[in-house]
Protein backbone atom coordinates (compact mmCIF):
# COMPACT_ATOMS: atom_id res chain seq x y z
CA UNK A 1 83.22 95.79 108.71
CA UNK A 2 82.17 92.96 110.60
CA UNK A 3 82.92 89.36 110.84
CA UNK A 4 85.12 89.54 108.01
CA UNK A 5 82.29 91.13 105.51
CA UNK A 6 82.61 94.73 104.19
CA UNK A 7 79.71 96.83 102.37
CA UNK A 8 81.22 99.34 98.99
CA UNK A 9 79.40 99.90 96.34
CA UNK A 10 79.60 98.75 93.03
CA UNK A 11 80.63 100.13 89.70
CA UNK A 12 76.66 100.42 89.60
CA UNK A 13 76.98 102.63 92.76
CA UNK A 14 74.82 99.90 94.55
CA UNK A 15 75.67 98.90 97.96
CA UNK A 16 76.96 95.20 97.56
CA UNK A 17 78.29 93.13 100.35
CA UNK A 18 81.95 91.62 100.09
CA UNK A 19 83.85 88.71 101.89
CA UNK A 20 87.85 90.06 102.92
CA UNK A 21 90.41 87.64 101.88
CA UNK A 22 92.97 89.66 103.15
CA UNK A 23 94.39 92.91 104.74
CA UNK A 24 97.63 93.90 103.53
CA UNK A 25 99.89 96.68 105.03
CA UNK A 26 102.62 98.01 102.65
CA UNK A 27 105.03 100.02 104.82
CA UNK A 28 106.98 100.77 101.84
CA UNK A 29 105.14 102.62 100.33
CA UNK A 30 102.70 103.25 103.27
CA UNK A 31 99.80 102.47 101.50
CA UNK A 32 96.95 99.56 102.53
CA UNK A 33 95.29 97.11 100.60
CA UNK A 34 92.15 95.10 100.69
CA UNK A 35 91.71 91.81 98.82
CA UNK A 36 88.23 90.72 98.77
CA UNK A 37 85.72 89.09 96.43
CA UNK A 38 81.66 88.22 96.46
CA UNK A 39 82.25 85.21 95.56
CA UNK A 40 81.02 84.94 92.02
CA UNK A 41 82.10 83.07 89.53
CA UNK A 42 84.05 84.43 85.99
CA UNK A 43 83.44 82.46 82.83
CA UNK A 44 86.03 80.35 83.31
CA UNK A 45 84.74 79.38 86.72
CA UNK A 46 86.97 81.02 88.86
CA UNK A 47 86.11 83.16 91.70
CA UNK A 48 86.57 86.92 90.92
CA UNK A 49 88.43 88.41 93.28
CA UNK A 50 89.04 92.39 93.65
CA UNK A 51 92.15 94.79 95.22
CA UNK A 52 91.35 97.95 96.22
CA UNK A 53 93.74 100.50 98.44
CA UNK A 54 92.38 102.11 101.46
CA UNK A 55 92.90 104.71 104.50
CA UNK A 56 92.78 104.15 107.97
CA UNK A 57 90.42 107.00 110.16
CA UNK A 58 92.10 108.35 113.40
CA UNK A 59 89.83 105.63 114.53
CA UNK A 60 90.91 102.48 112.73
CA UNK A 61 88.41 102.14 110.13
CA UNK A 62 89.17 101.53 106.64
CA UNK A 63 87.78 104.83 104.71
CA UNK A 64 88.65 105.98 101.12
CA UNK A 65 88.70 102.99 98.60
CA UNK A 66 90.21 103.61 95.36
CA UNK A 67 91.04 100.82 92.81
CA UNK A 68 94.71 100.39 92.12
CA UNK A 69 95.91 102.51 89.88
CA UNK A 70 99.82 101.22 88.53
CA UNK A 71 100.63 98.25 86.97
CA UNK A 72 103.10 97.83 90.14
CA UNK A 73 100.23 97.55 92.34
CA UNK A 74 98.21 94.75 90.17
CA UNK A 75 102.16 93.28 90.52
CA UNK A 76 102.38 92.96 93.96
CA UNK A 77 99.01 91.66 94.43
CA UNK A 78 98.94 88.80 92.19
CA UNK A 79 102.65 87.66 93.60
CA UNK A 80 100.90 87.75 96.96
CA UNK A 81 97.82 85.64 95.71
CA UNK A 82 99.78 83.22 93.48
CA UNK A 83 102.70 82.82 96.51
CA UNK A 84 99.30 81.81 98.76
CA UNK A 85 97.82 79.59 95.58
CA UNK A 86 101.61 77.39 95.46
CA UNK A 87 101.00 76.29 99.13
């Protein structure tokens, strides 16, 4: 990761390059999530925007992205984003 840009690949399994909107640490469940998007556009015009849980290494880098996988997860992400929108 650097300034604020992180590298995954795709559903394509291409390597595509993603701005982070935001780092969130759940320590009630103890897992981390990253918010980020590429900035593209949906057909409505709104910028997509993606959630994806990861580890951190023994070294402090984020490792092992998986997409969320419970409807409690998509929850608590989208109150987070729309609490952030109302402001």
């Amino acid at each position: 990761m650097k300034d604020n840009y992180i590298t995954l690949k795709d559903k394509n399994g291409k390597k595509k390059e993603y701005r982070i909107l935001m780092n969130i640490e759940e320590t009630s469940n103890d897992v981390n999530y990253l918010v980020y998007t590429d900035d593209s556009k949906n057909k409505d015009g709104l910028v997509n925007v993606y959630a994806s849980t990861y580890v951190l290494s023994d070294k402090g880098n984020m490792t092992k992205f998986k997409d969320l996988e419970t409807q409690e997860e998509y929850e608590f992400i989208e109150k987070i984003l729309n609490s952030l929108e109302e402001k």
